[in-house]
N, C-alpha and C. Protein backbone atom coordinates (compact mmCIF):
# COMPACT_ATOMS: atom_id res chain seq x y z
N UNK A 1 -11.60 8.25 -6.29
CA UNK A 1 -12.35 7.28 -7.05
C UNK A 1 -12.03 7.52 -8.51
N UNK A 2 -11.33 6.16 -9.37
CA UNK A 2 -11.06 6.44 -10.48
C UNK A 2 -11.98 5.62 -11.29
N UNK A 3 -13.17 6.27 -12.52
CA UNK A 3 -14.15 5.76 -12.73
C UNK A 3 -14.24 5.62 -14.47
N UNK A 4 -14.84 5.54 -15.47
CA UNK A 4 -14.70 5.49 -16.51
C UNK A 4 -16.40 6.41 -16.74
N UNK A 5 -16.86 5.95 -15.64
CA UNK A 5 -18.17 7.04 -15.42
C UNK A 5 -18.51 8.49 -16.01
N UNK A 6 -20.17 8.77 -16.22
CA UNK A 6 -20.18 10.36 -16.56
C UNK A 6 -19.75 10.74 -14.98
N UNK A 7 -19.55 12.32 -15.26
CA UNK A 7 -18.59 12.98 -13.83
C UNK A 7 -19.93 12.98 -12.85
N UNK A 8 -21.01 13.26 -13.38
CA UNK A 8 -22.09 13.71 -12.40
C UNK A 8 -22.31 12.45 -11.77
N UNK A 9 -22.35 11.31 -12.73
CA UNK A 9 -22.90 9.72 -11.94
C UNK A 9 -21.62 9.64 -11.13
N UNK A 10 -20.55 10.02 -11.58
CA UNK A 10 -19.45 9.18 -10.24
C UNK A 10 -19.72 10.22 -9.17
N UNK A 11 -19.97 11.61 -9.48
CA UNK A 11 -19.85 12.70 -8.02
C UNK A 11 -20.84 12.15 -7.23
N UNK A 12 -22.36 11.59 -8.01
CA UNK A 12 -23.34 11.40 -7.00
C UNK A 12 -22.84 10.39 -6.17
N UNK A 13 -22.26 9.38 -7.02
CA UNK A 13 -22.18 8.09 -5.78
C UNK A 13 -20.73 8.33 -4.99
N UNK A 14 -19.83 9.43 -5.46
CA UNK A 14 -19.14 10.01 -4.46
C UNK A 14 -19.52 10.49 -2.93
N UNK A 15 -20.61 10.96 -3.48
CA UNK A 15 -21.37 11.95 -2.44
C UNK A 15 -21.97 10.63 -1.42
N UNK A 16 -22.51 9.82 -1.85
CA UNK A 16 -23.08 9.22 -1.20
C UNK A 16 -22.31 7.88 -0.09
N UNK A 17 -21.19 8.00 -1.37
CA UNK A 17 -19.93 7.24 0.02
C UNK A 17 -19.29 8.13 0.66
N UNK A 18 -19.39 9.31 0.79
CA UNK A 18 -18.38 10.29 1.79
C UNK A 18 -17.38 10.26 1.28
N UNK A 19 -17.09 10.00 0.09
CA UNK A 19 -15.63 10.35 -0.66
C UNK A 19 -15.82 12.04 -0.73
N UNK A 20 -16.53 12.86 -0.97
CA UNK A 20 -16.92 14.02 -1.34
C UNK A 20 -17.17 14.81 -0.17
N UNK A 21 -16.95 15.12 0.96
CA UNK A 21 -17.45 16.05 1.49
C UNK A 21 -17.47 17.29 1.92
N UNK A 22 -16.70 17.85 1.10
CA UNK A 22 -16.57 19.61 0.99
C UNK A 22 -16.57 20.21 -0.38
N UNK A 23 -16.79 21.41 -0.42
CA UNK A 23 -17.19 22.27 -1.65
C UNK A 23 -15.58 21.99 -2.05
N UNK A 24 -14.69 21.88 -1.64
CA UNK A 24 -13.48 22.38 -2.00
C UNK A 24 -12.96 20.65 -2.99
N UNK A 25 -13.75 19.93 -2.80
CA UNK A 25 -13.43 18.89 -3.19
C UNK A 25 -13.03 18.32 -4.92
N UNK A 26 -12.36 18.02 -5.39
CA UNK A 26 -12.26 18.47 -6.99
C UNK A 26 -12.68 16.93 -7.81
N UNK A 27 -13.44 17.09 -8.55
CA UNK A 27 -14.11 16.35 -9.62
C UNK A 27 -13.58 16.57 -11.13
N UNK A 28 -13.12 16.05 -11.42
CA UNK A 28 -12.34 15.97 -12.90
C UNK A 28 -12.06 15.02 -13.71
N UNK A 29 -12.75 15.29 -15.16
CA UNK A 29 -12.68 14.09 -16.20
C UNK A 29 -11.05 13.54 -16.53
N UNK A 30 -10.76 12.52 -17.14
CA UNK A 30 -9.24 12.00 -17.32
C UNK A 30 -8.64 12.64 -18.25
N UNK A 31 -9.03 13.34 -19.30
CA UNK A 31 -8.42 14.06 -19.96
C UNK A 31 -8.23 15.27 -19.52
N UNK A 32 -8.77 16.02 -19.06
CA UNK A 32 -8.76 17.39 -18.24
C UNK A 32 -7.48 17.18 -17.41
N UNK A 33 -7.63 15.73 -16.72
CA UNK A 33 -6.59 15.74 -15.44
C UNK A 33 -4.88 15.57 -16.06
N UNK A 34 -5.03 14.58 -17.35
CA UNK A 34 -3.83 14.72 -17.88
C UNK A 34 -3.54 15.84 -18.91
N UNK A 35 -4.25 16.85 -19.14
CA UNK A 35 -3.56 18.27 -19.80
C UNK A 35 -3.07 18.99 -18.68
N UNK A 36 -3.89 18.94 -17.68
CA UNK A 36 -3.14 19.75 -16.34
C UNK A 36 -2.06 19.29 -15.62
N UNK A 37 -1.23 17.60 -15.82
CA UNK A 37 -0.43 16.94 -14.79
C UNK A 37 0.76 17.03 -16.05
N UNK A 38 0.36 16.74 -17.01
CA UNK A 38 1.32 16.31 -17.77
C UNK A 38 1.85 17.06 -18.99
N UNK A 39 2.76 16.81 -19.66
CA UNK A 39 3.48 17.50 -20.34
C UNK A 39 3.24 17.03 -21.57
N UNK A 40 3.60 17.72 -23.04
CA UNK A 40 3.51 17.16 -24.58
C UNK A 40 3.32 15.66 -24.45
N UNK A 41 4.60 15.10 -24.25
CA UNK A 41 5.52 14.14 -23.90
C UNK A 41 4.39 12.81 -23.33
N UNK A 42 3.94 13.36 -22.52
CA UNK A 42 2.96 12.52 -21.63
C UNK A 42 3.32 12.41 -19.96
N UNK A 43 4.86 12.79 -20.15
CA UNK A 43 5.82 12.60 -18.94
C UNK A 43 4.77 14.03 -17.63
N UNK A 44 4.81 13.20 -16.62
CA UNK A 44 4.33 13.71 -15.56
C UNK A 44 4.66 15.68 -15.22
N UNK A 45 4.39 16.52 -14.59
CA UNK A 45 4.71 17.85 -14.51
C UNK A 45 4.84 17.28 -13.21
N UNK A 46 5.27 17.34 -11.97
CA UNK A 46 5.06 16.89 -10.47
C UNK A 46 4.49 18.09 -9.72
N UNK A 47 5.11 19.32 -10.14
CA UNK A 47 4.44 20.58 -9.78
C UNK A 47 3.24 20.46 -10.19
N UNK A 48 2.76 20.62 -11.05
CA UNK A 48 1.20 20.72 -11.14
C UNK A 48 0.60 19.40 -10.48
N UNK A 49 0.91 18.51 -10.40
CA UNK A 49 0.22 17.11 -10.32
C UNK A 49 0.20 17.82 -8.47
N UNK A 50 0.96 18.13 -7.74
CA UNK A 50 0.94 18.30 -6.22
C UNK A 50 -0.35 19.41 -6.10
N UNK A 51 -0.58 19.82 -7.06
CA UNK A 51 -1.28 21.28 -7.00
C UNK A 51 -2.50 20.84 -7.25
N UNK A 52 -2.75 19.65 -7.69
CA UNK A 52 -4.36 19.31 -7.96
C UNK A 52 -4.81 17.81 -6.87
N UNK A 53 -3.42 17.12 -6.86
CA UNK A 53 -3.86 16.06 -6.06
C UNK A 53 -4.28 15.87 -4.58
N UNK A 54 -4.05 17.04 -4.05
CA UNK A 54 -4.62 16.81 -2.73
C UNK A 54 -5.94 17.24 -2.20
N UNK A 55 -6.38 17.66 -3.63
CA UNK A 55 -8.16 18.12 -3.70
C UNK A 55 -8.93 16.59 -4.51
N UNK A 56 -7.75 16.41 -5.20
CA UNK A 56 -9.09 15.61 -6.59
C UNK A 56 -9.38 14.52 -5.56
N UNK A 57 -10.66 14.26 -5.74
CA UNK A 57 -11.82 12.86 -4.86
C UNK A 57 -12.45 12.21 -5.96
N UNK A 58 -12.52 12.71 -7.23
CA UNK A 58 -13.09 11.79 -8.57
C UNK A 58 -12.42 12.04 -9.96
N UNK A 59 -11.98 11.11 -10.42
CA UNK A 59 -11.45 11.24 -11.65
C UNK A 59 -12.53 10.50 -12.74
N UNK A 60 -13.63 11.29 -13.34
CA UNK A 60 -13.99 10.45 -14.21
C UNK A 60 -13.68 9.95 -15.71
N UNK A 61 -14.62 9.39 -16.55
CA UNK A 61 -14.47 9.08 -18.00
C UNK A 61 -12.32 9.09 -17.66
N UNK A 62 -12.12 8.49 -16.99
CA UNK A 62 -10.55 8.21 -17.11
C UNK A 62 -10.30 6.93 -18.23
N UNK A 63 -9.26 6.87 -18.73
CA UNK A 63 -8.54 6.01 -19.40
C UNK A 63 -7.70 5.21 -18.59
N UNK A 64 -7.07 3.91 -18.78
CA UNK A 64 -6.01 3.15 -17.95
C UNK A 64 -4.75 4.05 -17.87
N UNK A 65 -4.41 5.19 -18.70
CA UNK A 65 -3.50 5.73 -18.74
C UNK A 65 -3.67 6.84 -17.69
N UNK A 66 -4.53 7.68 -17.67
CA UNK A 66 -5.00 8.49 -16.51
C UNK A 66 -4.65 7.71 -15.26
N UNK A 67 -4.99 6.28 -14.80
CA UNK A 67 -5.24 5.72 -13.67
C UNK A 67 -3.45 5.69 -13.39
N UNK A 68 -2.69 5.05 -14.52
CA UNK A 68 -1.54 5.07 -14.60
C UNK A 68 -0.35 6.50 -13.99
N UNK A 69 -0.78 7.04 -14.53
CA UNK A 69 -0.60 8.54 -14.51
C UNK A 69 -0.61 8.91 -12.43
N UNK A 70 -1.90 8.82 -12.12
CA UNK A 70 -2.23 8.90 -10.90
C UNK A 70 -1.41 8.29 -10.12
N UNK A 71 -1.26 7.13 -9.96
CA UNK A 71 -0.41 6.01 -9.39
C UNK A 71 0.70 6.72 -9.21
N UNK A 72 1.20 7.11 -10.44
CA UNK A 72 2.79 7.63 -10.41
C UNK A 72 3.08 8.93 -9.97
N UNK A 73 2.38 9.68 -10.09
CA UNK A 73 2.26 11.19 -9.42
C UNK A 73 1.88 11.02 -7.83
N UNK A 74 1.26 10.15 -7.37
CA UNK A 74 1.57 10.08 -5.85
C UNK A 74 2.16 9.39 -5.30
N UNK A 75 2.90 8.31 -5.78
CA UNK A 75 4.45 8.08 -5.53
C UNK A 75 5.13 8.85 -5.30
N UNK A 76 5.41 9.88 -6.58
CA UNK A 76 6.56 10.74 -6.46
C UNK A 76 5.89 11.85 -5.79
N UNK A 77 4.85 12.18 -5.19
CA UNK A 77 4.91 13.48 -4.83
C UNK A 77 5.21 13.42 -3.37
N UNK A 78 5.73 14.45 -2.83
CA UNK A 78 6.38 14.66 -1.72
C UNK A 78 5.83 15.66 -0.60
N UNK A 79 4.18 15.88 -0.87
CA UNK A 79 3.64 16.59 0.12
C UNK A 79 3.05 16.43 0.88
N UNK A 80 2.93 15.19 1.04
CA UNK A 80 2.94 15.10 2.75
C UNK A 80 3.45 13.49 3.29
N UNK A 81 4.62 13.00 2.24
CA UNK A 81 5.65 11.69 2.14
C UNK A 81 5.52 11.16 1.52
N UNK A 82 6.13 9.91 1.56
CA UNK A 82 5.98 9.15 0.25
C UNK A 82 4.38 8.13 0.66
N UNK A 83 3.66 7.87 -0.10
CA UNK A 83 2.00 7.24 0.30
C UNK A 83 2.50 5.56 -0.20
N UNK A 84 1.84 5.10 0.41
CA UNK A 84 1.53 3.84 -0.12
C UNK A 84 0.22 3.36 -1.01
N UNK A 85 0.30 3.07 -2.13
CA UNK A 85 -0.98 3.48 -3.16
C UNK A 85 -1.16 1.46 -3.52
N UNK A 86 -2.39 1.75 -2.85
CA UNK A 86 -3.24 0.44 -3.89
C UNK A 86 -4.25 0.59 -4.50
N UNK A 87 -4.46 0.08 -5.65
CA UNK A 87 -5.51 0.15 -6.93
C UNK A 87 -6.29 -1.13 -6.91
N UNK A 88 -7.40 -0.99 -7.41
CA UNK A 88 -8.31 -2.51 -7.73
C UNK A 88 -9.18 -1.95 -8.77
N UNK A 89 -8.66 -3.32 -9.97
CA UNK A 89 -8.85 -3.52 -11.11
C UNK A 89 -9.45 -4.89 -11.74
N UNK A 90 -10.01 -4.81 -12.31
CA UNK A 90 -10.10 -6.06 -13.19
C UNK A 90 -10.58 -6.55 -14.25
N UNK A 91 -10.21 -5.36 -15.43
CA UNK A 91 -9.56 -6.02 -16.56
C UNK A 91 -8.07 -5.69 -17.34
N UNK A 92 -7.55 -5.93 -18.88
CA UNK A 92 -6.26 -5.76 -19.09
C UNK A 92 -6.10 -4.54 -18.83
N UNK A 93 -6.81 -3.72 -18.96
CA UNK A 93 -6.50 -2.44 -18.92
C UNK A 93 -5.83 -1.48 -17.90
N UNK A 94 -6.24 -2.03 -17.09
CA UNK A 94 -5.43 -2.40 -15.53
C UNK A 94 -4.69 -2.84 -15.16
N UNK A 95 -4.06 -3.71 -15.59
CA UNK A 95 -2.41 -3.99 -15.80
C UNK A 95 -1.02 -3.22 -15.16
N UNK A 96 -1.28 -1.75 -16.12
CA UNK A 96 -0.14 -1.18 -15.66
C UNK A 96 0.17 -0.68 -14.57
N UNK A 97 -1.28 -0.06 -14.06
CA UNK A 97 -1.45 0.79 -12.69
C UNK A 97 -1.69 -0.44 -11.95
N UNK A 98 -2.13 -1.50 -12.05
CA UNK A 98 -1.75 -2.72 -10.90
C UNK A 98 -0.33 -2.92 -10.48
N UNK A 99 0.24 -3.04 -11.52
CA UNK A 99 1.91 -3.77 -11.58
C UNK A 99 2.67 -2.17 -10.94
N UNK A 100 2.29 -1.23 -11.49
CA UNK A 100 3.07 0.14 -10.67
C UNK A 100 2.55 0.49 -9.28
N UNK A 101 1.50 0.24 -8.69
CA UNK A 101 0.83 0.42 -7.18
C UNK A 101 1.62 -0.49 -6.36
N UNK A 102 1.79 -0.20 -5.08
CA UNK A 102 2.36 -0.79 -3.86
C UNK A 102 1.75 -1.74 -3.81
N UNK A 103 0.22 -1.97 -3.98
CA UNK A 103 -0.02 -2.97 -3.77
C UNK A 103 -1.47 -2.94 -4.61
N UNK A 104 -1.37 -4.09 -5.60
CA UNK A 104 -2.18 -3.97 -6.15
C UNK A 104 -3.64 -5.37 -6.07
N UNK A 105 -4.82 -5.17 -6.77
CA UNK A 105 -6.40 -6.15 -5.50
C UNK A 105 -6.52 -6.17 -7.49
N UNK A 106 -6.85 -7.38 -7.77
CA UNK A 106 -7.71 -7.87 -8.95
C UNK A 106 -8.74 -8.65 -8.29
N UNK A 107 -9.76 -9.00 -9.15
CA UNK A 107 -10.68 -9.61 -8.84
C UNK A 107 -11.15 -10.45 -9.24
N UNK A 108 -11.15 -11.67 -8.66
CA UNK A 108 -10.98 -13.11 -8.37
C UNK A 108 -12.60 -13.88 -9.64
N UNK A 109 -13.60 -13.21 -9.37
CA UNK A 109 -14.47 -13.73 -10.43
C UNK A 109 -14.00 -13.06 -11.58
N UNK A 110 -14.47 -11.56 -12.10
CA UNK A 110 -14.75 -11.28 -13.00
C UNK A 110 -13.56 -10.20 -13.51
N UNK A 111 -12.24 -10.50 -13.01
CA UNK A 111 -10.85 -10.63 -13.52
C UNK A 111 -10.24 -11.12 -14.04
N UNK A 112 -9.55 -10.45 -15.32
CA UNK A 112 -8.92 -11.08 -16.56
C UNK A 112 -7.84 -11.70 -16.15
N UNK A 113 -7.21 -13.02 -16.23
CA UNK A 113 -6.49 -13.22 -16.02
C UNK A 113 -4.57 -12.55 -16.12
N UNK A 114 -4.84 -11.16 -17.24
CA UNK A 114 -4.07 -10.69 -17.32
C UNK A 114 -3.66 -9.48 -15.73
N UNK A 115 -5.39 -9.11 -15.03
CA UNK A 115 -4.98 -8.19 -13.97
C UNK A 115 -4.68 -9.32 -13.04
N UNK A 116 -4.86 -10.11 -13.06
CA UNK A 116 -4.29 -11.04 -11.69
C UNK A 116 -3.51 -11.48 -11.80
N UNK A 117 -2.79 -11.32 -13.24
CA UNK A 117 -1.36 -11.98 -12.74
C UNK A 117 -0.33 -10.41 -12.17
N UNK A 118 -0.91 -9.21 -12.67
CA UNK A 118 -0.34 -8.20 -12.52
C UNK A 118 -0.38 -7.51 -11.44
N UNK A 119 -1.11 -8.27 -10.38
CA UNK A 119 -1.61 -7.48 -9.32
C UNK A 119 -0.70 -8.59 -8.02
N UNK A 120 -0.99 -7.66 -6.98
CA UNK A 120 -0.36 -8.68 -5.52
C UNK A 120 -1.33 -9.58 -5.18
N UNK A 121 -2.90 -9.10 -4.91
CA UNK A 121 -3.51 -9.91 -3.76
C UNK A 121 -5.02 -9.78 -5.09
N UNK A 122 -5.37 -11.10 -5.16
CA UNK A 122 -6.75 -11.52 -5.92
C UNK A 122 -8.00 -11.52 -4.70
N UNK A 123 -8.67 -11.02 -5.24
CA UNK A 123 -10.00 -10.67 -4.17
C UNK A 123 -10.91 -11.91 -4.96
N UNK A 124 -10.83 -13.17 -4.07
CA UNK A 124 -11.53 -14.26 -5.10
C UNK A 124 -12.78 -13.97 -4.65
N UNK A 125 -13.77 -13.07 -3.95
CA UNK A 125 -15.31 -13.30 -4.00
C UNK A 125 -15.53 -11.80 -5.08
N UNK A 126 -14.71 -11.27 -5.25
CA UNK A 126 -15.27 -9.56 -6.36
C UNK A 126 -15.84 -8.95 -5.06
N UNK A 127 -15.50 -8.80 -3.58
CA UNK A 127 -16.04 -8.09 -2.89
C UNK A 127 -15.00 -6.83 -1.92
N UNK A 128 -15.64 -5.84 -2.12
CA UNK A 128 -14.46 -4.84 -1.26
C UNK A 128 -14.28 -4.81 0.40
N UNK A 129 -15.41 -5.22 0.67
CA UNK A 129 -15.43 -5.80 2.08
C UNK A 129 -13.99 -6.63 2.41
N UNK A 130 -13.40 -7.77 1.44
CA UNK A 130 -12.72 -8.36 1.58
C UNK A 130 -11.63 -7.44 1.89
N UNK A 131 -11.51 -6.85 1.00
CA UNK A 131 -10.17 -6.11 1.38
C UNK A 131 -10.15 -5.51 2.87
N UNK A 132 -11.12 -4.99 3.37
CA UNK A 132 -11.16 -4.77 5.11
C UNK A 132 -10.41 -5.76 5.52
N UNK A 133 -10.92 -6.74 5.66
CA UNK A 133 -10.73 -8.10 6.21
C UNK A 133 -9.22 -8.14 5.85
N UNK A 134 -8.88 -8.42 5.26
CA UNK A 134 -7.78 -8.71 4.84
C UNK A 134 -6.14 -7.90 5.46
N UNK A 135 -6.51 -6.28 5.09
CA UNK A 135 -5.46 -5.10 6.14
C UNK A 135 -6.00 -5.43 7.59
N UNK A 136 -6.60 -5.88 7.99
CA UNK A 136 -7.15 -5.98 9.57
C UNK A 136 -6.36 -7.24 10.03
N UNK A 137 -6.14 -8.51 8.78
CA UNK A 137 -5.39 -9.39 9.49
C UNK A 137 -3.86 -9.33 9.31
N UNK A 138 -3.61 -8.40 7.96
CA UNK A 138 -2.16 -8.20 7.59
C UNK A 138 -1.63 -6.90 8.80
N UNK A 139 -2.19 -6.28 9.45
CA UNK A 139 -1.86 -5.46 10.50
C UNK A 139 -1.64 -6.20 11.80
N UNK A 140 -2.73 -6.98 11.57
CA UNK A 140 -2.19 -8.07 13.57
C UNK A 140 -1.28 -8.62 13.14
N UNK A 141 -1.29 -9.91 11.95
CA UNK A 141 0.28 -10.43 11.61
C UNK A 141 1.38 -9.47 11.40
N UNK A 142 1.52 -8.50 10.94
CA UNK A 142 2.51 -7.11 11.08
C UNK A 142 2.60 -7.51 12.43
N UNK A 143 1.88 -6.65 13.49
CA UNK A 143 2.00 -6.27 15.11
C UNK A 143 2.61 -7.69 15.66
N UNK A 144 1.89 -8.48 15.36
CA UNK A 144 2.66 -9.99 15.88
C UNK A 144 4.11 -10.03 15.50
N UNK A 145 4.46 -10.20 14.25
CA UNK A 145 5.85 -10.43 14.04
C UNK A 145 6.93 -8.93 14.15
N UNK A 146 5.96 -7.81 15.13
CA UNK A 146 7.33 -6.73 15.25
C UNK A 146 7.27 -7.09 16.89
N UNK A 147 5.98 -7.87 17.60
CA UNK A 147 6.50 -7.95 19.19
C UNK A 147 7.12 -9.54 19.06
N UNK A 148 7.15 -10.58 18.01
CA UNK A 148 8.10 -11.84 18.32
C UNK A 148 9.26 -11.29 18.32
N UNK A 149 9.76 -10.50 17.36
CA UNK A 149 11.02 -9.71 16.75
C UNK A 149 11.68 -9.02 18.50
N UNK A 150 10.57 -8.48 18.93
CA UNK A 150 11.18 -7.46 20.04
C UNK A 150 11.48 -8.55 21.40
N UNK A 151 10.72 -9.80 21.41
CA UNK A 151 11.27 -10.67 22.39
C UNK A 151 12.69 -11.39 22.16
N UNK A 152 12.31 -11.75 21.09
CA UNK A 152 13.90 -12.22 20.23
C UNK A 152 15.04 -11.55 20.58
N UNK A 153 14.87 -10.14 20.28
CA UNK A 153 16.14 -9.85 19.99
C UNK A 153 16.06 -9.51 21.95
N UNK A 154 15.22 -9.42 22.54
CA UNK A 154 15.87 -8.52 23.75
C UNK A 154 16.01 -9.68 25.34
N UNK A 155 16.09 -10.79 24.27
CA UNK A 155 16.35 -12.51 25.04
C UNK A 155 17.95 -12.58 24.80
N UNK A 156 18.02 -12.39 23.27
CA UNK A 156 19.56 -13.02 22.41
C UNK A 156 20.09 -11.71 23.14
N UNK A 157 20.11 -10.26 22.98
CA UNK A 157 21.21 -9.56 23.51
C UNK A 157 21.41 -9.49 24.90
N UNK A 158 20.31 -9.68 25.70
CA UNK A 158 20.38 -9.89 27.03
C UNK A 158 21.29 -11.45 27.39
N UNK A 159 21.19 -12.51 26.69
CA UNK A 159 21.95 -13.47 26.88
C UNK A 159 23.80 -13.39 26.30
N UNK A 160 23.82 -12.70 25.38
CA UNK A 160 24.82 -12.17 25.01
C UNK A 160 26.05 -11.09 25.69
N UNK A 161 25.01 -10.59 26.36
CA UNK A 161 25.19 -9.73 26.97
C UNK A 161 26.38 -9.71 28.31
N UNK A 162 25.05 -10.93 29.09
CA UNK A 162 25.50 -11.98 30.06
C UNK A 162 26.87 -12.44 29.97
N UNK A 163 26.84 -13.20 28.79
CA UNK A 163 27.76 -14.04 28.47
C UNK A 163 28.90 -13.09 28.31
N UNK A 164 28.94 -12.31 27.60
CA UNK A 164 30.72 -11.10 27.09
C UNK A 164 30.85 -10.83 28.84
N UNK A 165 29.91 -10.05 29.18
CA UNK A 165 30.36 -9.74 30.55
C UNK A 165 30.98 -10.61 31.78
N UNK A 166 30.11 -11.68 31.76
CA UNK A 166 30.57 -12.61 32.72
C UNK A 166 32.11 -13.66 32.49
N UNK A 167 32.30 -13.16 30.83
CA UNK A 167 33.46 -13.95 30.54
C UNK A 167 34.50 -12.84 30.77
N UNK A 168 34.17 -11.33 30.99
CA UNK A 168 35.05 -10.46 31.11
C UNK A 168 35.34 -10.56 32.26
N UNK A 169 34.52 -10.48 33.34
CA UNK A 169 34.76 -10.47 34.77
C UNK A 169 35.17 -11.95 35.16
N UNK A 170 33.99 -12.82 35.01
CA UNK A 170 34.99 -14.42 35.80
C UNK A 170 35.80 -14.81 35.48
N UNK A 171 36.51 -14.40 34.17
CA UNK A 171 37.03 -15.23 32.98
C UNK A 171 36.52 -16.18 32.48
N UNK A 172 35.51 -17.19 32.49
CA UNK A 172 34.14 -17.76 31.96
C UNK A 172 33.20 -17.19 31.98
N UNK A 173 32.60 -18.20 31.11
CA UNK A 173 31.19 -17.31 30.46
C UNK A 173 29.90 -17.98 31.88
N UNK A 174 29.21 -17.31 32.02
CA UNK A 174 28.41 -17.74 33.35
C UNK A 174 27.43 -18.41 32.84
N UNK A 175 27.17 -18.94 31.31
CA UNK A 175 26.31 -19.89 31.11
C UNK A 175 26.96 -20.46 29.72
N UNK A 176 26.84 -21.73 30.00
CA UNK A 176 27.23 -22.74 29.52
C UNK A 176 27.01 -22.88 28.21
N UNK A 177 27.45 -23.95 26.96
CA UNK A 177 26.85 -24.03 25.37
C UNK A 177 25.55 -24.52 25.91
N UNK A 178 25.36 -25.14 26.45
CA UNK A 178 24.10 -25.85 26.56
C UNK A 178 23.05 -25.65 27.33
N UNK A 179 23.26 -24.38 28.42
CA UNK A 179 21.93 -23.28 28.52
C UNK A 179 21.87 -22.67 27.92
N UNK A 180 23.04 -21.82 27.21
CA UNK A 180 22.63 -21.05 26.17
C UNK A 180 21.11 -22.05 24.79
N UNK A 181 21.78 -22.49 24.80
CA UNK A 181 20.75 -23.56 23.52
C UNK A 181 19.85 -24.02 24.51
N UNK A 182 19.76 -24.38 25.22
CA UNK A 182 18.10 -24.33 26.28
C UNK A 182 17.37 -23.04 25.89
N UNK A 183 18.17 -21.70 26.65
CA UNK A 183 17.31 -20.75 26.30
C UNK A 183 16.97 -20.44 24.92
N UNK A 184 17.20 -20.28 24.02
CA UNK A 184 16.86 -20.66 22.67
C UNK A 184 15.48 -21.48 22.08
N UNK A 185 16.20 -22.45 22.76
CA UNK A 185 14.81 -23.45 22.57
C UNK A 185 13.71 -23.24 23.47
N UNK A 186 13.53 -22.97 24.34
CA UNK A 186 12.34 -22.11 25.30
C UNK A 186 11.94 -20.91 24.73
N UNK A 187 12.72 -20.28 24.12
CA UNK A 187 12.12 -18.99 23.56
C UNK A 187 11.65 -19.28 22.04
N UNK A 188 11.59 -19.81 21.67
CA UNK A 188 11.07 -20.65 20.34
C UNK A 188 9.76 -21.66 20.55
């Protein structure tokens, strides 16, 4: 949870969404988090950033640059693959870590038109619920178009298949231009 919050108000309502539930869990203001990740420069440390990120559960009083920062350090970090990171924002300030996240949620009322143009998917009611809704139907349409994909292809190589072979052995092909394009069109 990246908050602009005092640390104690974001830990409580940490606590109370189950973002928090072990002693081991790390709570840290945005400046704290970027003297420890980052370098003079501003440029990321990746070693240290691996060494704190798989504890931190609250980043408070953060800056857009902190949020920024975050985004990019678990991209690149490599301990336990590469993550897929989405953020939800909505004002300018949010911008950058929208436009750098895999996938980034602005919000549809009380979003600046600058995070929604910077973001992937506009949450037009301002509700997080939506976003449930939303990976629940982008996962069946996923699952749908990897089993159309798996009928497709295992129709076309099986007909293909047919066809090389039966033109190897009969010397014709054992189905015609125009079952072939039947089956096609039945499987469509």
């Amino acid at each position: 949870m990246v908050t602009g919050d005092n640390p104690r108000t974001a830990q409580a309502i940490a606590k109370k969404c189950g973002i928090i539930s072990s002693p081991n869990d790390l709570v840290m203001e945005g400046k704290q988090f970027r003297e420890k990740v980052c370098d003079q420069d501003g440029n990321i440390i990746q070693s240290a950033f691996d060494e704190v990120f798989p504890r931190l559960r609250v980043l408070a009083r953060s800056t857009p640059l902190d949020k920024y920062v975050l985004v990019s350090g678990i991209q690149e970090s490599e301990i336990i693959g590469r993550q897929t990171v989405a953020v939800t924002g909505d004002g300018t300030n949010d911008a950058p870590a929208l436009k750098k996240a895999d996938v980034g949620f602005a919000m549809g009322i009380q979003g600046t038109e600058v995070a929604k143009n910077a973001s992937d998917v506009i949450i037009m009611d301002d509700n997080f619920v939506s976003i449930v809704a939303a990976v629940k139907w982008g996962r069946c349409v996923y699952d749908n178009i990897c089993k159309f994909l798996q009928f497709q292809l295992t129709v076309n190589i099986t007909a293909c298949v047919l066809a090389c072979v039966g033109a190897a052995v009969l010397t014709e092909s054992p189905l015609t231009a125009i079952q072939l394009l039947w089956v096609n069109l039945i499987m469509d």
